[in-house]
C-alpha atoms as a PDB file:
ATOM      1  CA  UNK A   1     132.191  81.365  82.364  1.00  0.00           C
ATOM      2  CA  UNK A   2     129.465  82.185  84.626  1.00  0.00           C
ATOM      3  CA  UNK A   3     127.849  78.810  84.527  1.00  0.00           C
ATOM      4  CA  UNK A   4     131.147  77.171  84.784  1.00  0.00           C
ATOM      5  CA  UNK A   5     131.385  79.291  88.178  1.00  0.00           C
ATOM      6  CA  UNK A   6     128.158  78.403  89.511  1.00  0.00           C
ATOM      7  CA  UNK A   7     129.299  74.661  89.238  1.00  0.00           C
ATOM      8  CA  UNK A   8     132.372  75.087  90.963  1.00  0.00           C
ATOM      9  CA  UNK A   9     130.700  76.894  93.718  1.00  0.00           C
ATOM     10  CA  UNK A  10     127.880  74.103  94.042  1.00  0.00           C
ATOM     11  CA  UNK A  11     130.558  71.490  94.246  1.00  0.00           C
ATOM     12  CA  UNK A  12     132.491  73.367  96.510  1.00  0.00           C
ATOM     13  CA  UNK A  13     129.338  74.003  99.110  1.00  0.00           C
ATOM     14  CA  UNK A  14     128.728  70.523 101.185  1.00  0.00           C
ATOM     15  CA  UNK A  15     126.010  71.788 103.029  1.00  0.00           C
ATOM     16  CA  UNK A  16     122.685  73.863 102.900  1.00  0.00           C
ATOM     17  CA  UNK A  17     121.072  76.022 105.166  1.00  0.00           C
ATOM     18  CA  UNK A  18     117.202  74.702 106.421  1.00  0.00           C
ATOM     19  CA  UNK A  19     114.816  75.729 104.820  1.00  0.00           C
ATOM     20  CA  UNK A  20     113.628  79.271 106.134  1.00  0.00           C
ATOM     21  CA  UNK A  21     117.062  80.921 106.103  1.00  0.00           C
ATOM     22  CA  UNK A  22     117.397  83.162 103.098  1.00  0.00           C
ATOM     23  CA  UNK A  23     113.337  82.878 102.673  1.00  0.00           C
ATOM     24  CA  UNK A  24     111.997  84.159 106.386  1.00  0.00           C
ATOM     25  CA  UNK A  25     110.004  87.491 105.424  1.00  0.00           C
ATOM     26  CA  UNK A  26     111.601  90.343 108.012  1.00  0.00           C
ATOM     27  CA  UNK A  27     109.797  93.618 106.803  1.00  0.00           C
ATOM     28  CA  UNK A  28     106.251  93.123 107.423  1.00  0.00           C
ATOM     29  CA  UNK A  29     103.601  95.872 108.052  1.00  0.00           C
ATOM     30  CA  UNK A  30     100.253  96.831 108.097  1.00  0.00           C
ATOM     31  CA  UNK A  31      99.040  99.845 106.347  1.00  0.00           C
ATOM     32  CA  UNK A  32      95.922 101.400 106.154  1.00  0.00           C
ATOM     33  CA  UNK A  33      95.524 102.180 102.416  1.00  0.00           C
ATOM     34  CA  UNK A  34      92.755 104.975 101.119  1.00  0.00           C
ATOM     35  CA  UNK A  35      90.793 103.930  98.214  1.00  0.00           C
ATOM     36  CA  UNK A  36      90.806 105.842  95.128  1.00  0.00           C
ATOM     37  CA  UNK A  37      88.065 108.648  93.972  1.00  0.00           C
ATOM     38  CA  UNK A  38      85.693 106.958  92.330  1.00  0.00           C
ATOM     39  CA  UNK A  39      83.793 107.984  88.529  1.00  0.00           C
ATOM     40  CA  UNK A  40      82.245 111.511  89.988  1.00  0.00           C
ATOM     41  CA  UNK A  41      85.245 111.951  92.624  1.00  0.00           C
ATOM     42  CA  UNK A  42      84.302 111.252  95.867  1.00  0.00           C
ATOM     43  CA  UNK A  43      86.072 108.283  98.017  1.00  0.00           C
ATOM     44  CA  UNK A  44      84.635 105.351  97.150  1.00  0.00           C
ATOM     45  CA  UNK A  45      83.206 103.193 100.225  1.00  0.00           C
ATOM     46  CA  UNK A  46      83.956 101.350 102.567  1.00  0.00           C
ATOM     47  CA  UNK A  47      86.947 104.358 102.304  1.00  0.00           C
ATOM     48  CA  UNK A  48      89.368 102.586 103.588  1.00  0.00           C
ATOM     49  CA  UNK A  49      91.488  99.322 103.338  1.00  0.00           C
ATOM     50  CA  UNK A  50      93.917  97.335 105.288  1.00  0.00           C
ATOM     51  CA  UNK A  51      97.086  95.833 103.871  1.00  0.00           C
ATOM     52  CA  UNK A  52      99.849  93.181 105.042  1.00  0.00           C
ATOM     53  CA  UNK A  53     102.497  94.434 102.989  1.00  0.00           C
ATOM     54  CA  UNK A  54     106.312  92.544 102.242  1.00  0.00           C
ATOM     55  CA  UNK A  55     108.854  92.261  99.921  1.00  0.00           C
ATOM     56  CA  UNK A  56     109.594  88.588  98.882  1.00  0.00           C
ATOM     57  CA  UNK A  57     112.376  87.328  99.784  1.00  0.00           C
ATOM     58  CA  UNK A  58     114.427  83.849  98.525  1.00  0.00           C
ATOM     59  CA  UNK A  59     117.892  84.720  98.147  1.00  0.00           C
ATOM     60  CA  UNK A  60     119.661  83.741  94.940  1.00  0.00           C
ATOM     61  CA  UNK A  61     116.046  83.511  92.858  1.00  0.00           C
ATOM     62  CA  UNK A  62     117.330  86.657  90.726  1.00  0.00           C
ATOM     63  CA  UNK A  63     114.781  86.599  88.423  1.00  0.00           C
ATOM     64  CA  UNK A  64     111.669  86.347  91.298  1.00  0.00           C
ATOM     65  CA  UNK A  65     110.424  83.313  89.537  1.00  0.00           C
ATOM     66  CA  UNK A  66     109.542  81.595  93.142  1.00  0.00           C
ATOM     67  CA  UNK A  67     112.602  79.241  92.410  1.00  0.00           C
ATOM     68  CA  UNK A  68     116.552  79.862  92.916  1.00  0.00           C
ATOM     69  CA  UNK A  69     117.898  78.072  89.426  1.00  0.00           C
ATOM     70  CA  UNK A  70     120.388  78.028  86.882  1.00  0.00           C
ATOM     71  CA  UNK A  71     118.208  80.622  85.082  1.00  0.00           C
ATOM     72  CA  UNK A  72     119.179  83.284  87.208  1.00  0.00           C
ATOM     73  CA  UNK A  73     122.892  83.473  86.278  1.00  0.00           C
ATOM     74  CA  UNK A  74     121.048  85.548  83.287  1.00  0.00           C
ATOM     75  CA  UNK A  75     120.365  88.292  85.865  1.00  0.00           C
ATOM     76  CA  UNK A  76     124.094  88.189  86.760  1.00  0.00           C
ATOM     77  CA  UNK A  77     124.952  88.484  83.595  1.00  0.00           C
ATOM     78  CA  UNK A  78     122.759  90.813  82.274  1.00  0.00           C
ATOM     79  CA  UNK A  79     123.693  93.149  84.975  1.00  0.00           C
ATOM     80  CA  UNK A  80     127.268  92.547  85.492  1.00  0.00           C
ATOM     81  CA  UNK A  81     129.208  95.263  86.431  1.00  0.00           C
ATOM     82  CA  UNK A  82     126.365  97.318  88.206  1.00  0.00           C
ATOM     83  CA  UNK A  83     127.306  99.211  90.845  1.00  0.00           C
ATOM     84  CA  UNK A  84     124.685 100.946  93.376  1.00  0.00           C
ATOM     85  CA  UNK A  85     125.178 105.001  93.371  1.00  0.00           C
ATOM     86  CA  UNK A  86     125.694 106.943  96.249  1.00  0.00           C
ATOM     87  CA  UNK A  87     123.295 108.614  97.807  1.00  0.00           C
ATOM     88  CA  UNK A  88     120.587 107.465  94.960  1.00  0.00           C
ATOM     89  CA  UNK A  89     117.599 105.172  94.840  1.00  0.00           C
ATOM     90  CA  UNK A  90     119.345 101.729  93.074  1.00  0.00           C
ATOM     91  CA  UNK A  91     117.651 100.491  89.752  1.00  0.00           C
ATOM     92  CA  UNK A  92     115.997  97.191  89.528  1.00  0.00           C
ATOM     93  CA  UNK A  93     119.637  95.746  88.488  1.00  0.00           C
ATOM     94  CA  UNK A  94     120.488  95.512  92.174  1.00  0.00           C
ATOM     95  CA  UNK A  95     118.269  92.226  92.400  1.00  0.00           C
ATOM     96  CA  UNK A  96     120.787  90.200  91.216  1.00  0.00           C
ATOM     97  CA  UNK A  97     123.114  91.754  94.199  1.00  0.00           C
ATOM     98  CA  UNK A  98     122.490  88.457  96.390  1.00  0.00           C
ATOM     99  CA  UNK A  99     125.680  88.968  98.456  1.00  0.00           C
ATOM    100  CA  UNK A 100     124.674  92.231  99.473  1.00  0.00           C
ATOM    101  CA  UNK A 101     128.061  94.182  98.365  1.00  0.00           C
ATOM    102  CA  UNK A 102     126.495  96.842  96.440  1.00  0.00           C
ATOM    103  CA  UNK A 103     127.536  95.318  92.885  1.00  0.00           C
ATOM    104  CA  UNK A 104     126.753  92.436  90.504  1.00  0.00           C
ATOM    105  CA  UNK A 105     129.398  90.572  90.091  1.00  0.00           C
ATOM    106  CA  UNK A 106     130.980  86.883  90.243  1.00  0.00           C
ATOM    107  CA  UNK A 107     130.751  86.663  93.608  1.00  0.00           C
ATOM    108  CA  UNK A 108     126.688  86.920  93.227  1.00  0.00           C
ATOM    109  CA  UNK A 109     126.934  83.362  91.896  1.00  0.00           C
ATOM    110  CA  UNK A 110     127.256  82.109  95.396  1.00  0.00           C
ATOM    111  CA  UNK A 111     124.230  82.666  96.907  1.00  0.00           C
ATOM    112  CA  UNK A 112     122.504  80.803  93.786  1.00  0.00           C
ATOM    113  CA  UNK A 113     124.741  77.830  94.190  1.00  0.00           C
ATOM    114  CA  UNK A 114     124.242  77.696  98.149  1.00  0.00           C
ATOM    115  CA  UNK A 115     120.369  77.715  98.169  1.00  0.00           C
ATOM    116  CA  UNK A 116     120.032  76.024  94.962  1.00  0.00           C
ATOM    117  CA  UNK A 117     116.464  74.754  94.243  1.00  0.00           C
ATOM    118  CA  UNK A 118     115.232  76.774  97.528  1.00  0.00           C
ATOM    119  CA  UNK A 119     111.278  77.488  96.153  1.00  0.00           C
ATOM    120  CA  UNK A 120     109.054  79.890  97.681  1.00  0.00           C
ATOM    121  CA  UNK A 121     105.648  78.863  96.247  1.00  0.00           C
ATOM    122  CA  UNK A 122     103.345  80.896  98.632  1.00  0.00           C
ATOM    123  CA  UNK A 123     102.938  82.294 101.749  1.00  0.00           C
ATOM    124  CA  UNK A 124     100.256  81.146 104.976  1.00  0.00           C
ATOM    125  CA  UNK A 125      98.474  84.129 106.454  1.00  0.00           C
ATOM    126  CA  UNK A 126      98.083  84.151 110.268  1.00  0.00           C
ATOM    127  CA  UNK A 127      96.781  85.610 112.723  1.00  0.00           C
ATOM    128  CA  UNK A 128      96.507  86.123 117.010  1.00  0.00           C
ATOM    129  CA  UNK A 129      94.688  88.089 119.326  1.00  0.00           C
ATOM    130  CA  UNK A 130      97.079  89.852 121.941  1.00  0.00           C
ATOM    131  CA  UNK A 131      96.398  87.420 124.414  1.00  0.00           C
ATOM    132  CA  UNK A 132      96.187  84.647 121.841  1.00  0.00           C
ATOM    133  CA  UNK A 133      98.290  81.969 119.700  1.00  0.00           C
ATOM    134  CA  UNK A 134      98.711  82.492 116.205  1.00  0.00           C
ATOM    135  CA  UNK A 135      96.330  80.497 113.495  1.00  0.00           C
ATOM    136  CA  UNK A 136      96.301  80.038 110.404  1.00  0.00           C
ATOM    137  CA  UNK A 137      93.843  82.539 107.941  1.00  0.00           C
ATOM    138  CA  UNK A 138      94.588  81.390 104.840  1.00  0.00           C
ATOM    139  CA  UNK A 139      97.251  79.996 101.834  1.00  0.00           C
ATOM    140  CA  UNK A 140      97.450  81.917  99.113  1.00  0.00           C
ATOM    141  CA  UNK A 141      99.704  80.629  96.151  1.00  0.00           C
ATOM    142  CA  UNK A 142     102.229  83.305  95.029  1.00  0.00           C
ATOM    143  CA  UNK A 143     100.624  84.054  91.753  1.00  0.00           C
ATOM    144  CA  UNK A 144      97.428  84.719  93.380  1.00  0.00           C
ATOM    145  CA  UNK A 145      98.596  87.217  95.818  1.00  0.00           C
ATOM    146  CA  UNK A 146      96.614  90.631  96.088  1.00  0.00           C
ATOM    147  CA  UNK A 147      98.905  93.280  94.560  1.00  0.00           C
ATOM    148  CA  UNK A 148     102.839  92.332  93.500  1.00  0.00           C
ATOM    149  CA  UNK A 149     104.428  95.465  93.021  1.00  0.00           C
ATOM    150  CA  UNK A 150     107.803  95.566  91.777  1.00  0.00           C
ATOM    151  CA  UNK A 151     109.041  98.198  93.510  1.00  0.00           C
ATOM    152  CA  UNK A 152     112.445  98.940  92.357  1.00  0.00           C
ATOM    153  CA  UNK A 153     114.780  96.351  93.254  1.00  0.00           C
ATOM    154  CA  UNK A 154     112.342  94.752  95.394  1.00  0.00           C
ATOM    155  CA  UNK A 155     109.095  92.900  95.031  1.00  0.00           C
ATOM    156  CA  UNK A 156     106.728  93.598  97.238  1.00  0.00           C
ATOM    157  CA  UNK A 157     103.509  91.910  97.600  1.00  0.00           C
ATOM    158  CA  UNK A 158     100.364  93.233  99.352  1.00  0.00           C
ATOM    159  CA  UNK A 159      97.439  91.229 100.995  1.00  0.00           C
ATOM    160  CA  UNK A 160      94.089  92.563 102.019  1.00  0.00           C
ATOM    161  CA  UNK A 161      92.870  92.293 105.239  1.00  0.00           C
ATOM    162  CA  UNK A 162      90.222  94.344 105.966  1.00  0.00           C
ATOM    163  CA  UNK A 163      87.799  93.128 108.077  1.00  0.00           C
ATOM    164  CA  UNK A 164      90.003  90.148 109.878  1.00  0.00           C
ATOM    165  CA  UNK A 165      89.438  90.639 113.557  1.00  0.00           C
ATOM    166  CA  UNK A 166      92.897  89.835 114.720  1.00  0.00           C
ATOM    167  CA  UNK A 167      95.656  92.066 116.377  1.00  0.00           C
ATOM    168  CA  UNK A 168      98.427  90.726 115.233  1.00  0.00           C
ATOM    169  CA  UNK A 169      99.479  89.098 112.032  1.00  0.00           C
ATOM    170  CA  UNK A 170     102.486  87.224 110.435  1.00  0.00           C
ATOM    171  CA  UNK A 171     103.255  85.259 107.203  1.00  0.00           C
ATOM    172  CA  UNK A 172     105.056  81.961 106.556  1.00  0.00           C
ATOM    173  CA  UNK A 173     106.241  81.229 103.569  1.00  0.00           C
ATOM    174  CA  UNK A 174     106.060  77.824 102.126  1.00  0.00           C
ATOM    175  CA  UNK A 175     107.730  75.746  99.079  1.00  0.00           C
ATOM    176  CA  UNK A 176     106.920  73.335  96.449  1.00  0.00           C
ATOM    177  CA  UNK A 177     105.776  70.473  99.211  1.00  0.00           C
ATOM    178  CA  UNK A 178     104.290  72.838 101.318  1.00  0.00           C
ATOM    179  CA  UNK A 179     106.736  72.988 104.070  1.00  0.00           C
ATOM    180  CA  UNK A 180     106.959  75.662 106.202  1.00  0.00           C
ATOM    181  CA  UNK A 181     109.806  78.133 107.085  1.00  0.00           C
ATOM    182  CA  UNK A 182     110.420  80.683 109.803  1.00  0.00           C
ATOM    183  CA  UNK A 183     107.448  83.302 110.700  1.00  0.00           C
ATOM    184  CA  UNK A 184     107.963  86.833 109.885  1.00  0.00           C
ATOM    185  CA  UNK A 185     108.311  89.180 112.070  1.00  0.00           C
ATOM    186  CA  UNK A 186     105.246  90.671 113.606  1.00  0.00           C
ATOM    187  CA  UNK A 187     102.800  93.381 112.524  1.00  0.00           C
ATOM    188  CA  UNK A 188      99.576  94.934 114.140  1.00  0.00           C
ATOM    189  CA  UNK A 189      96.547  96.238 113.460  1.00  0.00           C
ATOM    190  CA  UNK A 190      96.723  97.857 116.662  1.00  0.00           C
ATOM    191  CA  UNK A 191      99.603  99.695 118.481  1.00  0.00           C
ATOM    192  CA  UNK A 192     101.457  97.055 120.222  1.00  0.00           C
ATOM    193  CA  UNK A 193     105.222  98.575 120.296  1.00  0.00           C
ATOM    194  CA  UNK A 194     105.992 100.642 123.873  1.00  0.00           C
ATOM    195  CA  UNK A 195     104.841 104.051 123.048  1.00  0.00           C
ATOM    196  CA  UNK A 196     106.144 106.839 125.696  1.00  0.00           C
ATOM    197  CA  UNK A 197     104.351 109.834 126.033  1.00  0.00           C
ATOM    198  CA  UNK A 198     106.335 111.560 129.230  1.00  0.00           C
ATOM    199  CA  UNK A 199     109.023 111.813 131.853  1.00  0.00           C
ATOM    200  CA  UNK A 200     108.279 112.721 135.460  1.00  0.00           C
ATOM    201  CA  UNK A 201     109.525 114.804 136.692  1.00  0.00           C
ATOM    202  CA  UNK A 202     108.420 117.259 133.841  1.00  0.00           C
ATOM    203  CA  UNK A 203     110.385 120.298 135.581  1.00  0.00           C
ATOM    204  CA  UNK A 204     114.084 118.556 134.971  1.00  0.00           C
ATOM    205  CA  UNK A 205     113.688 118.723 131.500  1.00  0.00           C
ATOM    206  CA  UNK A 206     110.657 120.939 130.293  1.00  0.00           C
ATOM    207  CA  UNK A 207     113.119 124.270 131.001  1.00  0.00           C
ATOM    208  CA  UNK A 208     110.119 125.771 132.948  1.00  0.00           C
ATOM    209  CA  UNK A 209     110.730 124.324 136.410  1.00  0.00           C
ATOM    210  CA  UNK A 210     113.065 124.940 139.487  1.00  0.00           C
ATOM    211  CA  UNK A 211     116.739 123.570 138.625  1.00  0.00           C
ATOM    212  CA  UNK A 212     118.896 120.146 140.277  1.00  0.00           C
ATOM    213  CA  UNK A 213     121.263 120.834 142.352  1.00  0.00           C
ATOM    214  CA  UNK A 214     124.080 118.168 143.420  1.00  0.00           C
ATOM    215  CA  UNK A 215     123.334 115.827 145.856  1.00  0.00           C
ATOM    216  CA  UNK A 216     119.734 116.636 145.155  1.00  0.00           C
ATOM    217  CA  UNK A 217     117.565 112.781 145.347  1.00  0.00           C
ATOM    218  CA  UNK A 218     114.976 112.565 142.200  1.00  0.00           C
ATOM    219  CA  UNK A 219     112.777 109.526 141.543  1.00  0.00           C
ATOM    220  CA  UNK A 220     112.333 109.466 137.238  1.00  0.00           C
ATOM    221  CA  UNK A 221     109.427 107.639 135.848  1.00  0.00           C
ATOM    222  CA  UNK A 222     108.210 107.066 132.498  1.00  0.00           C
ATOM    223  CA  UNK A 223     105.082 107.093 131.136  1.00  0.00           C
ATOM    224  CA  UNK A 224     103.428 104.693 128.208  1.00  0.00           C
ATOM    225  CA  UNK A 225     100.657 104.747 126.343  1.00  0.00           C
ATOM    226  CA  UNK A 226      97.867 102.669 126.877  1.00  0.00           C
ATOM    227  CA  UNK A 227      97.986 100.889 123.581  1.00  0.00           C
ATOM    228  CA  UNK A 228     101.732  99.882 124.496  1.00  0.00           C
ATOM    229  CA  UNK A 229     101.431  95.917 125.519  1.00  0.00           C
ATOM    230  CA  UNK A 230     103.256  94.477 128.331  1.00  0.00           C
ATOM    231  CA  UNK A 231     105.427  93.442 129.279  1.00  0.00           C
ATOM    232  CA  UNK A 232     108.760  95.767 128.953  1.00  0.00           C
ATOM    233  CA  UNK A 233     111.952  96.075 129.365  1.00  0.00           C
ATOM    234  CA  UNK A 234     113.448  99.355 130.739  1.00  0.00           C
ATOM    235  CA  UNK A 235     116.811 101.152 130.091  1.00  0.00           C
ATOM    236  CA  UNK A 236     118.111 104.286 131.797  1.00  0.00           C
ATOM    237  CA  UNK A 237     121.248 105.752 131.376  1.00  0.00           C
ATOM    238  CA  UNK A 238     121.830 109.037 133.357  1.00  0.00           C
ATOM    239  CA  UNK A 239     125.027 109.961 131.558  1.00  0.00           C
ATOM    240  CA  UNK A 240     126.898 110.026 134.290  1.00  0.00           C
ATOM    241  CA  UNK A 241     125.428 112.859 136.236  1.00  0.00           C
ATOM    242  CA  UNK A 242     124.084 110.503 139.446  1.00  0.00           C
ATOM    243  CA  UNK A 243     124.076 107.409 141.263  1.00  0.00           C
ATOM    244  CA  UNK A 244     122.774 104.893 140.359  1.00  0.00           C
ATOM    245  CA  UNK A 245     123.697 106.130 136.818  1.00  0.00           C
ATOM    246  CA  UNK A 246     121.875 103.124 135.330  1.00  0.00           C
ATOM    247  CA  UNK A 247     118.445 101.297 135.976  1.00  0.00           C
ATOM    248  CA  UNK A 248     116.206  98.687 134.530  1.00  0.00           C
ATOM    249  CA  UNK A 249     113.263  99.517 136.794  1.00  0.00           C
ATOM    250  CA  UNK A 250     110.389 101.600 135.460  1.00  0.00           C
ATOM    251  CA  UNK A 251     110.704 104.258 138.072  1.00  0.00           C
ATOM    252  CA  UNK A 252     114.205 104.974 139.981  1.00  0.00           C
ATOM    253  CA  UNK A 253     115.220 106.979 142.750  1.00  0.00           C
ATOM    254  CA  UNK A 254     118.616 108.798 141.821  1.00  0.00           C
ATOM    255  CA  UNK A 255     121.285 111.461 143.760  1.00  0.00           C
ATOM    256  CA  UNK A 256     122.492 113.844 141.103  1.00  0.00           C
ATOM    257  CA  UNK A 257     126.063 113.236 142.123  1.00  0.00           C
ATOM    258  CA  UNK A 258     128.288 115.592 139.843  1.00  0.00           C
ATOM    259  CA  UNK A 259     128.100 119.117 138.266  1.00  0.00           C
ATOM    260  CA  UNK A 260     127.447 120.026 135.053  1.00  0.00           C
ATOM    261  CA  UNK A 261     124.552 119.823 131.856  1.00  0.00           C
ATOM    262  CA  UNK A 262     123.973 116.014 130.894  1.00  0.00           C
ATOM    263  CA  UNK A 263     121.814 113.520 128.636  1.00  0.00           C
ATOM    264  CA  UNK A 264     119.499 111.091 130.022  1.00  0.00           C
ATOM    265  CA  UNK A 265     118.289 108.637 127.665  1.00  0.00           C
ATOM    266  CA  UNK A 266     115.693 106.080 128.704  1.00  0.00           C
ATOM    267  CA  UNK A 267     114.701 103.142 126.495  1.00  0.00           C
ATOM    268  CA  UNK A 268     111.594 100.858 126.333  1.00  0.00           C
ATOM    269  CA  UNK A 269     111.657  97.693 124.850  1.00  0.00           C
ATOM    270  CA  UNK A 270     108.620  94.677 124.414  1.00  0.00           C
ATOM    271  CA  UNK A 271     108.600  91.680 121.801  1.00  0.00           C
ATOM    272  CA  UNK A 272     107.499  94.067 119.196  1.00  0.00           C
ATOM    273  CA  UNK A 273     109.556  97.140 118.905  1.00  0.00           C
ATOM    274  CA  UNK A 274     111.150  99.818 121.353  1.00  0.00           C
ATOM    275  CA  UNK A 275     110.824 103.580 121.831  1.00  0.00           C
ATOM    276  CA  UNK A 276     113.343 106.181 123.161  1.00  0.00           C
ATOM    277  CA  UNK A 277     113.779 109.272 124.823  1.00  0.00           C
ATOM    278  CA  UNK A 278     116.303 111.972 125.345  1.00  0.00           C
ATOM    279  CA  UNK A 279     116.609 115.083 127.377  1.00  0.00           C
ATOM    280  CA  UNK A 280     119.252 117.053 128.865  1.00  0.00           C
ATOM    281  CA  UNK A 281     119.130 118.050 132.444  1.00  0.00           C
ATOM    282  CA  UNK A 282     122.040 120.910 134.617  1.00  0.00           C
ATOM    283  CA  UNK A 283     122.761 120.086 137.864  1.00  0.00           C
ATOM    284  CA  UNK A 284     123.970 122.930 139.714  1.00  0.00           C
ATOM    285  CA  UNK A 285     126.242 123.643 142.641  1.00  0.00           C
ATOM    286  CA  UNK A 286     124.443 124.509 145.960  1.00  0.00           C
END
């Protein structure tokens, strides 16, 4: 019945997405990973080691065999019926949950029909300086990748790069032919993500200052890290207590306008990631 189903859906499916669509890797990271004790236990050196970790991704390929095929309408089978708990870690089953509903079921069959024959047969390391473009390191076939862990209903593969002097690094996977699809996203081996360490002023939200009073002006600044790369995007939202009651600039002269306690939140965004704040201030009558 199942293959019967997966027919019907193939015929019924006129059109493909490119290559790259279910297969684009979206969860890379770099992790600094501390070697093992060795025979007398002590760290063994160098005592540390860099990873690019990810978890494989091709949509429909239930049983992770680098290839989305009739074959893995066993892994809907097998685990038909399975149905992620709540509030507990899912078993391994939930790999053959391709439409994403929490349960294996008929409707699973889709995603192997739509990106039938979509092959992921490796992936092509790369690397940039912050300033730089991105090159390729190296192309590792899928079998030969570092560690493949198969980490509950995942499968996650590690690569070591210690020692690559690059800031930055993504991975492209590649098929059968060796075409390319979409780059990852990005990962560093240095903080690149906007990382705030303060407010100014301190006083309007530390609790050990002078209070605001309404109609009282206040210019708000924030203040990143050095490590945090350029260039950003800013986001304040002064919760109604002044005006302006909104700014994108990095520092902003306001006039606490209305009475009362309120939440500022300020946001800072680059390519790479974004941090937030959040701190209540009381403006008081004169």
């Amino acid at each position: 019945m199942l293959v019967s189903k997966f027919w019907e859906e193939r015929a019924r499916l006129t059109s493909k997405p490119s290559f790259g669509g279910d297969v684009a890797v979206g969860d890379l990271h770099h992790i600094l990973e501390p070697l093992g004790p060795n025979s007398i236990g002590i760290s063994a050196l160098p005592p540390e080691r860099y990873s690019l970790v990810w978890s494989y991704r091709n949509v429909g390929d239930y049983d992770w065999d680098g290839e989305v095929s009739v074959a893995d309408i066993t892994q809907v089978a097998d685990f038909f019926g399975y149905t992620a708990p709540d509030g507990q870690t899912p078993s391994y089953k939930l790999k053959a949950d391709g439409d994403g509903n929490g349960e294996v079921g008929v409707s699973d069959i889709t995603p192997i029909a739509y990106n039938y024959l979509s092959a992921v047969s490796g992936y092509i390391i790369q690397g940039s300086q912050l300033d730089g473009e991105f090159t390729d390191i190296v192309q590792i076939d899928d079998e030969a990748l570092g560690v493949q862990i198969f980490h509950g209903w995942h499968k996650t593969i590690s690569w070591d790069c210690t020692g690559q002097e690059y800031d930055l690094f993504r991975v492209v996977p590649v098929d059968l032919n060796g075409q390319r699809s979409s780059p990852s996203n990005i990962a560093g081996s240095v903080w690149i993500q906007p990382n705030i360490l303060s407010v100014s002023p301190t006083w309007v939200w530390s609790g050990g200052g002078e209070p605001s009073y309404v109609g009282q002006e206040i210019t708000f600044s924030v203040e990143l890290s050095e490590e945090s790369v350029p260039p950003f995007a800013y986001d304040w939202d002064f919760g109604g207590a002044s005006a302006p009651n909104t700014s994108t600039e990095q520092q902003v002269m306001v006039n606490m306008t209305e009475i009362g306690e309120f939440w500022i939140h300020i946001s800072v965004s680059n390519q790479w990631g974004t941090d937030s704040w959040s701190f209540p201030v009381v403006v008081n009558p004169v």
